[in-house]
Protein backbone atom coordinates (compact mmCIF):
# COMPACT_ATOMS: atom_id res chain seq x y z
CA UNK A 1 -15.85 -3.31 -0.35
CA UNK A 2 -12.93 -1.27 0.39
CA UNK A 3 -11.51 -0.91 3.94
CA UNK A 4 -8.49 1.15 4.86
CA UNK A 5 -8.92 -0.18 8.61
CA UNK A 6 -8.17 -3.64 7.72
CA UNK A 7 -5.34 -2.75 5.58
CA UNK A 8 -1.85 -3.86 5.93
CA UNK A 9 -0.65 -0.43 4.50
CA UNK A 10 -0.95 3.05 5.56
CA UNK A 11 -0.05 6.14 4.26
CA UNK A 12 0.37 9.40 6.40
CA UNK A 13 1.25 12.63 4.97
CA UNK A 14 3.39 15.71 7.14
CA UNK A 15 1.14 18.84 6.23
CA UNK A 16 4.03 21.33 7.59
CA UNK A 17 6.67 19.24 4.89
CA UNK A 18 4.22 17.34 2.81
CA UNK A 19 6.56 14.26 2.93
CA UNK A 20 4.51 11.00 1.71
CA UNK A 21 5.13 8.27 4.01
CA UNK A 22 4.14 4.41 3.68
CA UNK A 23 4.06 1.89 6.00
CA UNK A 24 3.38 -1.73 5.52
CA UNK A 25 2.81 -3.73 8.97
CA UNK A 26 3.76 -7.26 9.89
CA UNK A 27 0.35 -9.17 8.01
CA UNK A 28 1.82 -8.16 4.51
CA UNK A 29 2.89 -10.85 2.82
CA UNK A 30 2.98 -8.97 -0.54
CA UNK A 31 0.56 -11.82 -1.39
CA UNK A 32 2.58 -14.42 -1.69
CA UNK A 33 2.11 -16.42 -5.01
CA UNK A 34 0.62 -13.68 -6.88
CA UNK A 35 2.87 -12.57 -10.04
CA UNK A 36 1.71 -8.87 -8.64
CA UNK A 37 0.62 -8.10 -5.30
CA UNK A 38 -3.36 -7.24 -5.56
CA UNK A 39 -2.83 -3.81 -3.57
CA UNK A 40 -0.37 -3.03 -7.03
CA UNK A 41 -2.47 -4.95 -9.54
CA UNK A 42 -5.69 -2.87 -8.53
CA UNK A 43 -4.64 0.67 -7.27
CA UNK A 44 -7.24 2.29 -9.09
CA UNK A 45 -5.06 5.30 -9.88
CA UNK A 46 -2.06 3.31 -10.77
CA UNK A 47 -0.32 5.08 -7.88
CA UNK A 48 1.03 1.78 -6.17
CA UNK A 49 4.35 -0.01 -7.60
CA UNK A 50 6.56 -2.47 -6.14
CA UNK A 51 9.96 -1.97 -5.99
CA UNK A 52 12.35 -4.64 -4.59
């Protein structure tokens, strides 16, 4: 079941600039061990990517 509460990301959006913004809090471990963190692998719109 998908959760946003228990999520270690958010994402907020400025409706006067409509600048994006994501935040990942201190509990992401950008799953440590995966090849691809899960949140990436399945973002049902594709819309997640890692960049490091």
């Amino acid at each position: 079941m998908f959760s946003p509460s228990r999520s270690s990301t958010r994402v907020s959006r400025d409706n006067d600039t409509a600048v994006i913004t994501l935040s990942m809090d201190s509990t992401c471990d950008l799953c440590e061990g995966e090849e691809t963190p899960l949140c990436v692998k399945y973002c049902a719109c594709g819309a997640r990517k890692v960049s490091r």
